[in-house]
C-alpha atoms as a PDB file:
ATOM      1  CA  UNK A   1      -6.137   7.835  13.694  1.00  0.00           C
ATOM      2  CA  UNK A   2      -4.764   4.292  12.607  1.00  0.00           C
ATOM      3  CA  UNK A   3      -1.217   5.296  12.326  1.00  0.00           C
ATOM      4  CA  UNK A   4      -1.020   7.279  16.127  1.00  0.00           C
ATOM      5  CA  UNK A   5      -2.109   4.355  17.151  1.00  0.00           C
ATOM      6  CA  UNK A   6       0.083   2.165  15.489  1.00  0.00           C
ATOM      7  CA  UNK A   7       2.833   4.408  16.272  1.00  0.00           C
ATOM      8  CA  UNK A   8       1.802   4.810  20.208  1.00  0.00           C
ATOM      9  CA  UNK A   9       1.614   1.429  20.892  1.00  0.00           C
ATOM     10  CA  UNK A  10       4.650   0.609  18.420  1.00  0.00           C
ATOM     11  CA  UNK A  11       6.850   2.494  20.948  1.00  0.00           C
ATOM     12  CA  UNK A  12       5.654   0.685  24.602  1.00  0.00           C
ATOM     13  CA  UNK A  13       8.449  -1.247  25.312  1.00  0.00           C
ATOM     14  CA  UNK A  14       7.497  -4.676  26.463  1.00  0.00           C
ATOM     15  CA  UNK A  15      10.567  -5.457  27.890  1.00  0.00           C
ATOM     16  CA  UNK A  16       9.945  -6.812  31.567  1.00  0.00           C
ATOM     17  CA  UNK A  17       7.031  -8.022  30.672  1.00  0.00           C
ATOM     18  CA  UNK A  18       8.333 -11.095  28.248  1.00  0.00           C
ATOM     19  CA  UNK A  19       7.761 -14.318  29.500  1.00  0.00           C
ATOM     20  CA  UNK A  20       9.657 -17.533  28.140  1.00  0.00           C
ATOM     21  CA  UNK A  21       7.981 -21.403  27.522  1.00  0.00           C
ATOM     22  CA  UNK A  22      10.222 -23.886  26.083  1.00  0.00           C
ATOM     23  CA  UNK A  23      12.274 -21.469  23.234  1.00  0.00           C
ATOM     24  CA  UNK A  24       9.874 -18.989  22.602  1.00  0.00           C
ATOM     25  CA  UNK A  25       8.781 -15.810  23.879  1.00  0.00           C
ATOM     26  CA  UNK A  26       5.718 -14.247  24.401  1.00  0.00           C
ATOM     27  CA  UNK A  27       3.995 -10.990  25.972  1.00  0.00           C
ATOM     28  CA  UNK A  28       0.965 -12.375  28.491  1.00  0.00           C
ATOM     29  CA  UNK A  29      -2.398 -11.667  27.770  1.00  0.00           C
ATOM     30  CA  UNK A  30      -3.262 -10.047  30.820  1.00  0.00           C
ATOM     31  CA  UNK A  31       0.286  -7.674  30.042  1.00  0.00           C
ATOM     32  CA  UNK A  32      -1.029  -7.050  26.922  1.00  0.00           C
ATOM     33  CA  UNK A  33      -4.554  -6.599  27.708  1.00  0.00           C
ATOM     34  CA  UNK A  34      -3.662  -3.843  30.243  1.00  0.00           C
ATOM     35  CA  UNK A  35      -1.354  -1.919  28.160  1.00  0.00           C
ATOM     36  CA  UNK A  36      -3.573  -1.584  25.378  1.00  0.00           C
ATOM     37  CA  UNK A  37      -6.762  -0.278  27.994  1.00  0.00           C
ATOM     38  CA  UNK A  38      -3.854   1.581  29.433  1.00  0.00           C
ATOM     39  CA  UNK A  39      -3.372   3.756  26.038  1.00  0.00           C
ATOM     40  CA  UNK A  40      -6.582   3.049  24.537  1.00  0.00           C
ATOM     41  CA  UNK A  41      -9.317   2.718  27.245  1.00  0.00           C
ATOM     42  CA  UNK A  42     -12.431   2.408  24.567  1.00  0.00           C
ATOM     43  CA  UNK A  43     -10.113  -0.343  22.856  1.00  0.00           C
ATOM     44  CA  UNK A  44     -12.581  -3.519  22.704  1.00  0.00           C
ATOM     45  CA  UNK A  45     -12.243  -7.245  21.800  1.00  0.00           C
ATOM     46  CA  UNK A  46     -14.623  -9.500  19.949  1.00  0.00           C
ATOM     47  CA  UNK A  47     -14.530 -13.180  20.133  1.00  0.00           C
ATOM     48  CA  UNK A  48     -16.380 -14.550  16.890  1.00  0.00           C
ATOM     49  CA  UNK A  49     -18.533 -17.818  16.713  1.00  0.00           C
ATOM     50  CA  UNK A  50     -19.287 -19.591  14.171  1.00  0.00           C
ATOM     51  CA  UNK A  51     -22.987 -19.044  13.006  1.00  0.00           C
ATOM     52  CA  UNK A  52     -23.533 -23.163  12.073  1.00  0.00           C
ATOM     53  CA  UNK A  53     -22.793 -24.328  15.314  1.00  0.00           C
ATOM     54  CA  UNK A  54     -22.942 -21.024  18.015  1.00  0.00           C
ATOM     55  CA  UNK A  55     -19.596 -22.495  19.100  1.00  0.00           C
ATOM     56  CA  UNK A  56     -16.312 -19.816  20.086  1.00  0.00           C
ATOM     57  CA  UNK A  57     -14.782 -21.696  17.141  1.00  0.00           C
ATOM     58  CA  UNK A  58     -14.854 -22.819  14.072  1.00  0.00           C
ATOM     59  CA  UNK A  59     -13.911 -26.340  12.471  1.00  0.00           C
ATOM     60  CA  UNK A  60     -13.076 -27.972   8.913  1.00  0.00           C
ATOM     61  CA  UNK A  61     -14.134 -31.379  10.507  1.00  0.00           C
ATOM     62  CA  UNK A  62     -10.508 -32.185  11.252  1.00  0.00           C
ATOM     63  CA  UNK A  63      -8.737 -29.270  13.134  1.00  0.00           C
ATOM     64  CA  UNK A  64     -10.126 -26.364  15.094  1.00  0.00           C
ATOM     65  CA  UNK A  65      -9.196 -22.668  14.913  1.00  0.00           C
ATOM     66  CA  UNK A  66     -10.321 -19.254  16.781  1.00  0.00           C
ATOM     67  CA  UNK A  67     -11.126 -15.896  15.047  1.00  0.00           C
ATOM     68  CA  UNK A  68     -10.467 -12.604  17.212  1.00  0.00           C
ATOM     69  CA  UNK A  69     -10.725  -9.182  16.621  1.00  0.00           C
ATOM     70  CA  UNK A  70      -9.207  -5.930  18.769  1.00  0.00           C
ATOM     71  CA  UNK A  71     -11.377  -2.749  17.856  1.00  0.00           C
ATOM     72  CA  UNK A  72      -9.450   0.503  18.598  1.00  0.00           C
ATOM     73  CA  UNK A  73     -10.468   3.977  17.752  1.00  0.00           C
ATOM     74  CA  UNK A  74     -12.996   2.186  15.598  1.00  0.00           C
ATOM     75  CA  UNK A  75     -10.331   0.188  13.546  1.00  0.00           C
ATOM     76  CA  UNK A  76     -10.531  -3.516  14.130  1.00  0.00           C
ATOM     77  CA  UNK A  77      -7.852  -6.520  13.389  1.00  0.00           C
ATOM     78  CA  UNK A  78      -8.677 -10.032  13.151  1.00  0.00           C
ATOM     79  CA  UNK A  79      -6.434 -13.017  14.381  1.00  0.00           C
ATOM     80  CA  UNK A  80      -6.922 -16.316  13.045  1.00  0.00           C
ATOM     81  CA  UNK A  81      -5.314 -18.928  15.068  1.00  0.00           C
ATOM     82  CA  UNK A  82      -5.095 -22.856  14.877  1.00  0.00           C
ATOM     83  CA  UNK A  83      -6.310 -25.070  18.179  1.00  0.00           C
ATOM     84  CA  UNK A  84      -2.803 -26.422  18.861  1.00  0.00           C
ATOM     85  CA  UNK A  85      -1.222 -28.420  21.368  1.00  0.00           C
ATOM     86  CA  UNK A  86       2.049 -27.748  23.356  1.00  0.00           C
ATOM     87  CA  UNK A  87       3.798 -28.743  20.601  1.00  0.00           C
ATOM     88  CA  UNK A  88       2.467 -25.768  18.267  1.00  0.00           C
ATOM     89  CA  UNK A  89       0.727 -28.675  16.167  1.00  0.00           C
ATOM     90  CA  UNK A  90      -3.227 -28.675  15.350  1.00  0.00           C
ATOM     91  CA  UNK A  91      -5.046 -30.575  17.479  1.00  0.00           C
ATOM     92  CA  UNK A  92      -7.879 -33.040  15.905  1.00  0.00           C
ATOM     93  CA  UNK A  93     -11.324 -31.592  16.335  1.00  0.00           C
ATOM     94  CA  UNK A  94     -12.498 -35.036  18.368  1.00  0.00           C
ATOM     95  CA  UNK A  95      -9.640 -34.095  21.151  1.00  0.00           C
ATOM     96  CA  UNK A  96     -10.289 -30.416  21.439  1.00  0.00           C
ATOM     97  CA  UNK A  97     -11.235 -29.498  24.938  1.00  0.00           C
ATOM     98  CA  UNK A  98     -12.784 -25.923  26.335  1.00  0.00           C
ATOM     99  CA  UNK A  99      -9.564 -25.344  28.011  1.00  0.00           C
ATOM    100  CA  UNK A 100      -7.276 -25.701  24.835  1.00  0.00           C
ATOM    101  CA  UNK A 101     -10.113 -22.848  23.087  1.00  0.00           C
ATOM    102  CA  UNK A 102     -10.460 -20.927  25.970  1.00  0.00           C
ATOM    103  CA  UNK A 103      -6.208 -20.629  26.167  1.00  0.00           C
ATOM    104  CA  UNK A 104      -6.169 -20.528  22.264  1.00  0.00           C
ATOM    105  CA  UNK A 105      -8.749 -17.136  22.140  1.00  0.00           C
ATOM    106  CA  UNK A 106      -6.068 -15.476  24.820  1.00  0.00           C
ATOM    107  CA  UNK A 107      -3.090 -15.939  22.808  1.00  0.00           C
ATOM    108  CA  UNK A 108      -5.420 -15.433  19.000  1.00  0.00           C
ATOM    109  CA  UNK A 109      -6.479 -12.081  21.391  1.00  0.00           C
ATOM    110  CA  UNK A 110      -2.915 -10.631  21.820  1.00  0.00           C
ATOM    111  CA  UNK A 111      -1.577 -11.421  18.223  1.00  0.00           C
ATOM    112  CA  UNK A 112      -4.791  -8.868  17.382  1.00  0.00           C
ATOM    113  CA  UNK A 113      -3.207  -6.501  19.971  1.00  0.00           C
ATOM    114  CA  UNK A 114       0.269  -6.896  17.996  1.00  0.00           C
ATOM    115  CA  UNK A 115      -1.630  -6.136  14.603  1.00  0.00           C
ATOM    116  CA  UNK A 116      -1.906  -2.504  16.301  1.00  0.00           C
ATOM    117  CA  UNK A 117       1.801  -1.961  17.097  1.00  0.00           C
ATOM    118  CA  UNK A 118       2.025  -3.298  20.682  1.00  0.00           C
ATOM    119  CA  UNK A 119       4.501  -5.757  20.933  1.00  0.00           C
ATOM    120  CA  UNK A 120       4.810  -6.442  16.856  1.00  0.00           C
ATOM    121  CA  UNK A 121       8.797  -6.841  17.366  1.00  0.00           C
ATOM    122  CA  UNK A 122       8.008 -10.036  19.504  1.00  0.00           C
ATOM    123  CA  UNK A 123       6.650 -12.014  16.038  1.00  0.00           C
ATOM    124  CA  UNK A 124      10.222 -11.620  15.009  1.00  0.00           C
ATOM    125  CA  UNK A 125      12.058 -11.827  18.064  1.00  0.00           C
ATOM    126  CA  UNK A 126      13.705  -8.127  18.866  1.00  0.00           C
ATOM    127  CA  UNK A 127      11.908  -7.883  22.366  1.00  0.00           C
ATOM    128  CA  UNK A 128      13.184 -12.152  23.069  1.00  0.00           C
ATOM    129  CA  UNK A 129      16.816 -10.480  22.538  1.00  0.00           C
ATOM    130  CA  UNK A 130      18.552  -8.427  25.510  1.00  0.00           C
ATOM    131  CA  UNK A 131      21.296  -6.023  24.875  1.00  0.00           C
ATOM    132  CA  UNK A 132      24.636  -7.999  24.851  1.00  0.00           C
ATOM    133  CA  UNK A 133      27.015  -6.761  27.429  1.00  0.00           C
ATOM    134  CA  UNK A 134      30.633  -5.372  26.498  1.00  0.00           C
ATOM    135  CA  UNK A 135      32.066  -8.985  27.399  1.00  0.00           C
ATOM    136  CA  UNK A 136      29.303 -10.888  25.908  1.00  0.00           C
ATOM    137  CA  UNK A 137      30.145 -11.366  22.296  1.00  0.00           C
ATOM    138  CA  UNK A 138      26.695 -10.914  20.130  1.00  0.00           C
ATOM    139  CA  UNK A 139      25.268 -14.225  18.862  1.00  0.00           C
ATOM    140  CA  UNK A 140      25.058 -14.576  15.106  1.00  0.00           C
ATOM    141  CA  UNK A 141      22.964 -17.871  14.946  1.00  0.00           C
ATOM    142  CA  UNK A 142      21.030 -17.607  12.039  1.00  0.00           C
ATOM    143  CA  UNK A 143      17.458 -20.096  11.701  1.00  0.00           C
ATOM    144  CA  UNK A 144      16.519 -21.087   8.154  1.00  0.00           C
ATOM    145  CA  UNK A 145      13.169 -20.237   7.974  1.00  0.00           C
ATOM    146  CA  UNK A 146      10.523 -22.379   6.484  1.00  0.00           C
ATOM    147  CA  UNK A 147       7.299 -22.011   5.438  1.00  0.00           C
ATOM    148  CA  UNK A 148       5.000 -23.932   8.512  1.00  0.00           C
ATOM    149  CA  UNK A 149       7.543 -23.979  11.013  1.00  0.00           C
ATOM    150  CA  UNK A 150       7.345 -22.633  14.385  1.00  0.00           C
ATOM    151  CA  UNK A 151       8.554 -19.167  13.087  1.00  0.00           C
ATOM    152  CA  UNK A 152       6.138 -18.819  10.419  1.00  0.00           C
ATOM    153  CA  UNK A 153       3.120 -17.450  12.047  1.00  0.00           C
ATOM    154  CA  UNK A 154       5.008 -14.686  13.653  1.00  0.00           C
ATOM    155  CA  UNK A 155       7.610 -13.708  10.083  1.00  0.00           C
ATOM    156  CA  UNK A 156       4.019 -13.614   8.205  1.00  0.00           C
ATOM    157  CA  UNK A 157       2.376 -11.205  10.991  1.00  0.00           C
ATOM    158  CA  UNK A 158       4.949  -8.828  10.697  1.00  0.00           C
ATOM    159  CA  UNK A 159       5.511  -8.747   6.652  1.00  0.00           C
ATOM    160  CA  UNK A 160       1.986  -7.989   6.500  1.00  0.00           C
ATOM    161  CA  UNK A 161       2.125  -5.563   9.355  1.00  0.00           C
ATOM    162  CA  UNK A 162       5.274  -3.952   7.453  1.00  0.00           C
ATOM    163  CA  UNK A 163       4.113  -4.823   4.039  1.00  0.00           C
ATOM    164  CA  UNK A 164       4.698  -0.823   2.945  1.00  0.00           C
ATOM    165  CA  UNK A 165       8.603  -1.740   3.244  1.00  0.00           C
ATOM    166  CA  UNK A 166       9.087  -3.803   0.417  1.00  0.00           C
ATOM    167  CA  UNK A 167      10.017  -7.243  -0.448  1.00  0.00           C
ATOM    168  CA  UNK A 168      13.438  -6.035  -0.521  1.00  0.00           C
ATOM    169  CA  UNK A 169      13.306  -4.586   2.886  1.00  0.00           C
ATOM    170  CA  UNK A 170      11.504  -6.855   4.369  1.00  0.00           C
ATOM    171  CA  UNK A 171      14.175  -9.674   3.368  1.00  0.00           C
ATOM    172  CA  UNK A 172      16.650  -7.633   4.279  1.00  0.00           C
ATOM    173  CA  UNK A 173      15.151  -7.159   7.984  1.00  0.00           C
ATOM    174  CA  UNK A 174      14.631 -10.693   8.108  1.00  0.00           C
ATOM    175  CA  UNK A 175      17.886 -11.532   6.882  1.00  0.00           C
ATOM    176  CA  UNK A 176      19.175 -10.405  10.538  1.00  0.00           C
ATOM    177  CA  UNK A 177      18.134 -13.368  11.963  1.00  0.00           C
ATOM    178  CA  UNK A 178      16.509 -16.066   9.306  1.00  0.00           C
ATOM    179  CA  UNK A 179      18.305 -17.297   6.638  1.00  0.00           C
ATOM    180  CA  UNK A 180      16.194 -17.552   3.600  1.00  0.00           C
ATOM    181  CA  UNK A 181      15.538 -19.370   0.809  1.00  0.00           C
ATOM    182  CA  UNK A 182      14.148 -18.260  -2.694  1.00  0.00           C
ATOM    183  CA  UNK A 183      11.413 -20.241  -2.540  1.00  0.00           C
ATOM    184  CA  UNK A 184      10.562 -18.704   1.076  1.00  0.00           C
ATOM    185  CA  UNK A 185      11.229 -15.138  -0.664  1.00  0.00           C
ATOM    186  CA  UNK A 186       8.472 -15.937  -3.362  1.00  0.00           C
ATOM    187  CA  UNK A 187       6.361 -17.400  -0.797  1.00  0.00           C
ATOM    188  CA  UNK A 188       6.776 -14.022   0.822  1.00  0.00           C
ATOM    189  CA  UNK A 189       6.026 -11.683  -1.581  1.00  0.00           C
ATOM    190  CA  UNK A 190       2.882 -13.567  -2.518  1.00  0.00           C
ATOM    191  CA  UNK A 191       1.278 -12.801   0.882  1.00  0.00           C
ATOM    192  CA  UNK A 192       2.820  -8.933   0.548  1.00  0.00           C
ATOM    193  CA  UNK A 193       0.751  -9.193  -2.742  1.00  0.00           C
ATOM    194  CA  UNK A 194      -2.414 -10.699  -1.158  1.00  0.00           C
ATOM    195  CA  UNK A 195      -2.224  -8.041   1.891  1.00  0.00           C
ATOM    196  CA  UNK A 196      -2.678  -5.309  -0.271  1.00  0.00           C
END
């Protein structure tokens, strides 16, 4: 049942439904959220707390981070994801408010949605990327990618969601828009090896 899945939600197009802040862009919870019940209406979503403290998150005494799982057809993925600030950097534990968890579980909630196919081609930007028109020349603006940077979160979701490819493949994919290093390739192939 894992790969229809996959493969049904692989194919929504979430085109129309991208939103931009700053650079980046994202699908909406809510978007997300309704898609998935849309397809999968038993699909469910678990918020975890952390048994010391009974809070929605869990701490290393410096940072905070969230840890949400999608459950569809009985298959569930968990999202682990730092409390950051607008600036996609951690925030310390003694300035964490409820808002910056609350908003934190949303956006841990649809990477878990992307571990199931819908939307996965945002984590490396295909969705972000319109169709150039026959007078628009294509851009060919390649990022070095780094491990930690604002890309990395989203390159690493989608290796491991792709880790069957390959090392080689994968590169290559990536190769279409990162430029990279290989000391980013090695880094790379250690998670593949760690996924499986």
């Amino acid at each position: 049942m894992e790969n229809s899945q996959y493969k049904v939600l692989s194919e929504v197009s979430v085109k129309g439904k991208v939103e931009k802040k700053g650079h980046l862009s994202y699908l909406s919870w809510s978007h997300a959220w309704h898609i998935l019940k849309t397809h999968f209406p038993d699909a469910q979503r678990k918020v975890y707390e952390s048994e010391h403290t009974g809070l929605n998150y869990f701490t290393d005494g410096n940072t905070a981070y969230v840890k949400v799982g999608i459950i569809v057809g009985g298959l569930e993925h968990i999202d682990y994801l730092p409390v950051m600030d607008n600036k996609n950097q951690s925030v310390n534990i003694d300035k964490v408010t409820s808002r910056d968890v609350s908003d934190t579980i949303m956006r841990s909630m649809t990477k878990a949605i992307a571990y199931h196919g819908l939307g996965l081609s945002l984590w490396t930007g295909e969705e972000a990327v319109s169709a150039p028109t026959q007078k628009e020349e294509p851009k060919q603006t390649l990022y070095t990618l780094e491990v930690d940077d604002d890309n990395w979160d989203r390159v690493i979701t989608y290796v491991v969601a792709n880790k069957s490819k390959g090392i080689t493949q994968l590169v290559a994919d990536l190769n279409t828009k990162y430029k990279i290093s290989a000391s980013v390739k090695k880094t790379l192939k250690s998670v593949i090896d760690e996924a499986k």
